[in-house]
N, C-alpha and C. Protein backbone atom coordinates (compact mmCIF):
# COMPACT_ATOMS: atom_id res chain seq x y z
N UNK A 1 -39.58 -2.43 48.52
CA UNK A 1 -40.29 -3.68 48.68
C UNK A 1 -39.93 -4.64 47.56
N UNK A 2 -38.49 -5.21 47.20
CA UNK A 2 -38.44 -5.98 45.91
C UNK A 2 -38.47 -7.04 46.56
N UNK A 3 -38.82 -7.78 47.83
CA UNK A 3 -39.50 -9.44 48.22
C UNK A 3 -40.29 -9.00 48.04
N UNK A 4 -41.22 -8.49 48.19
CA UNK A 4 -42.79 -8.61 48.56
C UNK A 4 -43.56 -7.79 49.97
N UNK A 5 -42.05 -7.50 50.44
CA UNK A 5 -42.87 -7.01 51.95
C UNK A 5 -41.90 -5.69 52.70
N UNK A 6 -41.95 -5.43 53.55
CA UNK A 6 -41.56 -4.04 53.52
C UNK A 6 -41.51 -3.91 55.29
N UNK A 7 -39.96 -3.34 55.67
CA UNK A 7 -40.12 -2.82 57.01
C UNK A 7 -40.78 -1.33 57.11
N UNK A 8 -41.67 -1.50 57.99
CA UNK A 8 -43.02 -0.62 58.22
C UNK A 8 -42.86 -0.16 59.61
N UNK A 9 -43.12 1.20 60.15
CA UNK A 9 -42.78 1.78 61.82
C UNK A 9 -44.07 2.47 61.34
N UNK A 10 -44.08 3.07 63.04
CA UNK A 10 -45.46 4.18 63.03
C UNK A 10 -44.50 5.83 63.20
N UNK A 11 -45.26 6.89 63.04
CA UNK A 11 -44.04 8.06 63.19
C UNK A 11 -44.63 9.14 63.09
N UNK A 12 -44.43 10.19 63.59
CA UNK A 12 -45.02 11.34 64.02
C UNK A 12 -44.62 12.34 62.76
N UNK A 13 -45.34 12.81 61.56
CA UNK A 13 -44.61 13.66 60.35
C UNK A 13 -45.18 14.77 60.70
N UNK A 14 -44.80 16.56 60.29
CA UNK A 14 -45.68 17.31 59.87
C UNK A 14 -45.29 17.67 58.43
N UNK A 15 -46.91 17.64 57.94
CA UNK A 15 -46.62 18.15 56.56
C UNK A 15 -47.23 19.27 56.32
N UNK A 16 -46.70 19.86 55.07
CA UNK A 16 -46.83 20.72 54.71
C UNK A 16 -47.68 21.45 53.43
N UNK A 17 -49.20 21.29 53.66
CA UNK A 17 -49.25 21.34 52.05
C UNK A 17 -50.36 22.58 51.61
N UNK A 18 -50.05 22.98 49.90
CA UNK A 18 -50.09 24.12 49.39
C UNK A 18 -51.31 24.10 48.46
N UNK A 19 -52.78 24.74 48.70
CA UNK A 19 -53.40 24.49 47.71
C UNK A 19 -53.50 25.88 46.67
N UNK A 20 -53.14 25.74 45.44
CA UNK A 20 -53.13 26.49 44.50
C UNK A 20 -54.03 26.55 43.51
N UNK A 21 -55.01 27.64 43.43
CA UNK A 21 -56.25 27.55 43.10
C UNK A 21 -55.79 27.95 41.23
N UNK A 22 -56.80 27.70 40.73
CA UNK A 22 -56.83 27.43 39.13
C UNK A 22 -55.50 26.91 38.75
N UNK A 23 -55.34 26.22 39.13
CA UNK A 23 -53.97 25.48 38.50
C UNK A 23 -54.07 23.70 38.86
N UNK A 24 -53.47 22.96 37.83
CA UNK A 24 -53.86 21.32 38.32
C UNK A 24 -52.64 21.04 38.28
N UNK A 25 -52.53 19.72 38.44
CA UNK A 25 -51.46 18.62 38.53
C UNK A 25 -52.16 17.45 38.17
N UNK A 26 -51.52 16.38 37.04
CA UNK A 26 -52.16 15.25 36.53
C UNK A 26 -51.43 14.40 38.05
N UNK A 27 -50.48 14.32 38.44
CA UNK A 27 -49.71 13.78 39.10
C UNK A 27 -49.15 14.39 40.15
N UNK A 28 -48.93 13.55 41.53
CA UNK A 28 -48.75 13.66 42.51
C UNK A 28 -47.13 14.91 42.43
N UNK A 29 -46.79 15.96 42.93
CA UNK A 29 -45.92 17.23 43.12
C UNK A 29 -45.83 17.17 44.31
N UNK A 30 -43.92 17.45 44.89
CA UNK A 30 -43.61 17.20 45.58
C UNK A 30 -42.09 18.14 45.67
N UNK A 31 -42.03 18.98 46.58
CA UNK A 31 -40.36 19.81 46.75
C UNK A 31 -39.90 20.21 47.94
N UNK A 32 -38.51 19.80 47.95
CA UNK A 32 -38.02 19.98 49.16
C UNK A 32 -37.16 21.12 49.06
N UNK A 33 -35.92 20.98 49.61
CA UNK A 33 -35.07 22.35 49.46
C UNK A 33 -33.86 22.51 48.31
N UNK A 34 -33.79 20.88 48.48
CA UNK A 34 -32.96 20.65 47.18
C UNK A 34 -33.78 20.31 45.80
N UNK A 35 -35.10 19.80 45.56
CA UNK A 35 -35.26 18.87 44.78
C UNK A 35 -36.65 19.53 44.23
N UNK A 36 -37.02 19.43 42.70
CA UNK A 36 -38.61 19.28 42.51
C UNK A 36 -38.87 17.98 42.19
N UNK A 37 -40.11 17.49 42.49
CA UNK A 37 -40.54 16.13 42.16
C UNK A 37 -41.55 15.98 41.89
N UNK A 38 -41.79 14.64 40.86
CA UNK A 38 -42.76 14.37 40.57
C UNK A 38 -43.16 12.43 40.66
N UNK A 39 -44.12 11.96 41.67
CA UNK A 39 -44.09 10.74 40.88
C UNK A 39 -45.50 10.57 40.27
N UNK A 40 -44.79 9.40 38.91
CA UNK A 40 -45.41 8.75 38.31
C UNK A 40 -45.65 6.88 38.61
N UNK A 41 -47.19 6.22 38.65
CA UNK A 41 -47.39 4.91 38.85
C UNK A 41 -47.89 4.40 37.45
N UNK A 42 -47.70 3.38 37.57
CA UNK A 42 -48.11 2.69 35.54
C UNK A 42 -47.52 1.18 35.74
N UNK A 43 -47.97 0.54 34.41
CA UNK A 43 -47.45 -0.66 34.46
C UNK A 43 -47.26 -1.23 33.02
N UNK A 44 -45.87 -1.14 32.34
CA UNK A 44 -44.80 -1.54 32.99
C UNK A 44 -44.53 -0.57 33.45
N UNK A 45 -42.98 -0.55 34.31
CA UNK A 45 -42.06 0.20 34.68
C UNK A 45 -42.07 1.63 33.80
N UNK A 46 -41.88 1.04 32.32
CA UNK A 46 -41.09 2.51 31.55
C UNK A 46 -42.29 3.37 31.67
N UNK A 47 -43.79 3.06 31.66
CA UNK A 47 -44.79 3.89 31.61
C UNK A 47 -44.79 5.04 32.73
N UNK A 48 -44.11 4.37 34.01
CA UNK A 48 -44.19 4.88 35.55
C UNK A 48 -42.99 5.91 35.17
N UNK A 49 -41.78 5.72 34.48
CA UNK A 49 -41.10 6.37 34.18
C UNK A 49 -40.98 7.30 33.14
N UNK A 50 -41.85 7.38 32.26
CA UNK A 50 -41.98 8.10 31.24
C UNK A 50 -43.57 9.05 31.99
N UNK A 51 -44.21 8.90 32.49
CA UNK A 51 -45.28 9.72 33.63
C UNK A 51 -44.53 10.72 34.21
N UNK A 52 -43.69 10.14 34.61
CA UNK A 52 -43.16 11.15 35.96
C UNK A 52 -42.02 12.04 35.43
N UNK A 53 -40.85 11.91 34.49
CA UNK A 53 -40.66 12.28 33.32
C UNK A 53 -41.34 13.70 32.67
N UNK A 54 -41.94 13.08 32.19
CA UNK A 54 -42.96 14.18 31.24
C UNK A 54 -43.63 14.98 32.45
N UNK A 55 -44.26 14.59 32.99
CA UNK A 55 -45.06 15.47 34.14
C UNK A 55 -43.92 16.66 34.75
N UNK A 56 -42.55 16.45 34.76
CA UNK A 56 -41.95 17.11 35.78
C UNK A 56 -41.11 17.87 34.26
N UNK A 57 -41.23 17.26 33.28
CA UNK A 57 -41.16 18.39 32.33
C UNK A 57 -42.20 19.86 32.01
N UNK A 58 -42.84 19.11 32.00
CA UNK A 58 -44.64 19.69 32.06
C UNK A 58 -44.63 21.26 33.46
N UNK A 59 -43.97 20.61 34.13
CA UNK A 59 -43.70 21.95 35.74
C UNK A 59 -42.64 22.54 35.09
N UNK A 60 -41.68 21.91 34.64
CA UNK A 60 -40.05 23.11 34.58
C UNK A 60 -40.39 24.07 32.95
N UNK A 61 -41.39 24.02 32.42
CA UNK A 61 -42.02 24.59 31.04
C UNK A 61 -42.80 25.78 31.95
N UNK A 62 -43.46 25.26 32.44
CA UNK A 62 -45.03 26.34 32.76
C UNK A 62 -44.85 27.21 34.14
N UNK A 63 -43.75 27.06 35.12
CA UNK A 63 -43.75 27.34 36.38
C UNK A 63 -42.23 27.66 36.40
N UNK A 64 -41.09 27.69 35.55
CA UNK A 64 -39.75 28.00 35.33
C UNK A 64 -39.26 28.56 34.31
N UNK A 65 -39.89 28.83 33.07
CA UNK A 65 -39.51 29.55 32.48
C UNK A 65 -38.73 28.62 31.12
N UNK A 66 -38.39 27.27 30.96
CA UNK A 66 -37.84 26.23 30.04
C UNK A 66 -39.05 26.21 29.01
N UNK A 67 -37.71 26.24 27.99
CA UNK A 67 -38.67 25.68 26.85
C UNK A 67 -38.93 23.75 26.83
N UNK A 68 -39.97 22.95 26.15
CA UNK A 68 -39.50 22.00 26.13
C UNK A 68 -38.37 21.09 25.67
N UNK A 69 -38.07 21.23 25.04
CA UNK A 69 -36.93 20.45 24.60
C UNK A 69 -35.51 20.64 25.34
N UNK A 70 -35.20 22.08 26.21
CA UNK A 70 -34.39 22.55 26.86
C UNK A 70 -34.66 21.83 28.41
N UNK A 71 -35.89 21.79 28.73
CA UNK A 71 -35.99 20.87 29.77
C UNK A 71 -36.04 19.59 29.96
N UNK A 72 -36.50 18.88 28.38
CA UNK A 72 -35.54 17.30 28.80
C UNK A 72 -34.07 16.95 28.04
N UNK A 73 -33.54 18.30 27.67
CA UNK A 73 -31.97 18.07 27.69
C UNK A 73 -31.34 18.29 28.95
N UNK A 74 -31.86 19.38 29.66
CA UNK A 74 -31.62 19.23 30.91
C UNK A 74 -31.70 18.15 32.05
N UNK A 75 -32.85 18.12 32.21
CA UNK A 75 -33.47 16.59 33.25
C UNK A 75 -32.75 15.38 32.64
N UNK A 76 -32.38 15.26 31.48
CA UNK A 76 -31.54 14.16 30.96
C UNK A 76 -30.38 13.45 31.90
N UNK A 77 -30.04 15.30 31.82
CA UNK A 77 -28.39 15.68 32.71
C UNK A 77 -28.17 15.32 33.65
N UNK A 78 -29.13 16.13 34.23
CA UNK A 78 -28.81 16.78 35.96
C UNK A 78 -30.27 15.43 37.04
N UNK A 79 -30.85 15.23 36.07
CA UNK A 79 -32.23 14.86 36.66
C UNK A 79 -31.64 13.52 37.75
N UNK A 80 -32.80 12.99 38.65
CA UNK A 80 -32.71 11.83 39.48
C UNK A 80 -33.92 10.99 39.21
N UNK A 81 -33.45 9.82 39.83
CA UNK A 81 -35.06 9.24 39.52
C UNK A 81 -34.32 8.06 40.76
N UNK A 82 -35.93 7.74 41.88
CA UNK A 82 -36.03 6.92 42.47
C UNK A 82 -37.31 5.86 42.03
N UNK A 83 -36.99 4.59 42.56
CA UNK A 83 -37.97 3.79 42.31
C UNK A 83 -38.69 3.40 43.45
N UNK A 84 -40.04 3.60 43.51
CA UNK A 84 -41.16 3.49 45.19
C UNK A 84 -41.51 2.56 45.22
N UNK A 85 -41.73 1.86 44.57
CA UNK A 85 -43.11 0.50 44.64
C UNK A 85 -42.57 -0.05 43.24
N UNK A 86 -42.54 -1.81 43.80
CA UNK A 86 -42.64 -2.59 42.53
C UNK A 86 -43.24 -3.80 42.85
N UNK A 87 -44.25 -3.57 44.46
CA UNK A 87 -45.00 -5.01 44.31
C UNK A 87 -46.53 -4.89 44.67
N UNK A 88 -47.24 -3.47 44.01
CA UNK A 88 -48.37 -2.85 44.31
C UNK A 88 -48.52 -3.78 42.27
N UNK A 89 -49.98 -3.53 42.30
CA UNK A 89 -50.39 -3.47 40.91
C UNK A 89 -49.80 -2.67 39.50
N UNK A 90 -49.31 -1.60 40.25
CA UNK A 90 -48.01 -0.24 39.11
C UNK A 90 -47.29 0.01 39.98
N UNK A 91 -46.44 0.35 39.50
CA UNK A 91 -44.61 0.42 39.78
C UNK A 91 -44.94 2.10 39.92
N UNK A 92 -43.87 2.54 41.14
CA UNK A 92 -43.79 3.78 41.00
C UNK A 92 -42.48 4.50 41.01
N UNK A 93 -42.24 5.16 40.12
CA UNK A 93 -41.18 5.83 39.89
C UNK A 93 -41.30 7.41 40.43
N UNK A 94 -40.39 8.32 41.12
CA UNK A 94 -40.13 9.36 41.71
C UNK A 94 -39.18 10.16 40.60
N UNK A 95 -39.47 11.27 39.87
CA UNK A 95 -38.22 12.11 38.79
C UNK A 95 -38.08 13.43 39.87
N UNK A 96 -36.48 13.20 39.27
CA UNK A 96 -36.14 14.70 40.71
C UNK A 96 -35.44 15.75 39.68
N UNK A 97 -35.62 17.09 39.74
CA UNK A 97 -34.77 17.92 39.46
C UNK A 97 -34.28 18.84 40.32
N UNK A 98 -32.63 18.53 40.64
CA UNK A 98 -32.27 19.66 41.56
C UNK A 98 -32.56 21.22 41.20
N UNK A 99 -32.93 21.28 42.28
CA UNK A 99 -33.39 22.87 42.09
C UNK A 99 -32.18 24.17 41.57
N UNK A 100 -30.97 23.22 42.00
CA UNK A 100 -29.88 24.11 41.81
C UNK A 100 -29.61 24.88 40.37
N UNK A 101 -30.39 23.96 39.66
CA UNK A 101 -30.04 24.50 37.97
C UNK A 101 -31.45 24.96 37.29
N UNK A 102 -32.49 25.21 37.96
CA UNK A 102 -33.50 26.57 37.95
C UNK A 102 -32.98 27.62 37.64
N UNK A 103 -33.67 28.62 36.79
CA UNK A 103 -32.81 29.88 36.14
C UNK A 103 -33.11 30.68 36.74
N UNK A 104 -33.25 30.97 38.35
CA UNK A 104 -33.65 32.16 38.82
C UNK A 104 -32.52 32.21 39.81
């Protein structure tokens, strides 16, 4: 949406989702077959990006086995980042880590 407005359809999804008891998420978690994700919203930009960032550091520490600093030399690397929204009130940024370089 960088005018202001956005092509919009209606569409039939199924989703899929996992509730995992004693465990949180500050931020919205998200994985496909290739990818873990996390987004982060904030305003400015770098906040939305430094959220989602840290948060998806925060998973590859506690749920993979990385130390921190090993996981944002990594995500540095290998990591993705999409941008969702920049004409809501906060900007949202999407951080991806291919799953391919998980140590299992």
């Amino acid at each position: 949406e960088i005018c202001g407005v956005a092509l919009e359809t209606t569409a039939q999804v199924t989703l899929k989702l996992e509730v995992i008891k004693n465990k949180t998420a500050e931020w919205p978690r998200m994985e496909n077959p290739a990818y873990l994700m996390v987004a982060g919203s904030a305003r400015p930009l770098m906040d939305a990006l430094r959220i989602a960032h840290v948060e998806l550091i925060k998973w590859l520490v506690a749920d993979y086995g990385f130390e921190k600093w090993e996981a944002l030399q990594v995500l540095s690397q290998v990591g993705r980042m999409r941008v969702g929204n920049v004409v809501d009130p906060n900007y949202t940024i999407v951080a991806k880590f291919p799953k391919k370089y998980l140590p299992y």
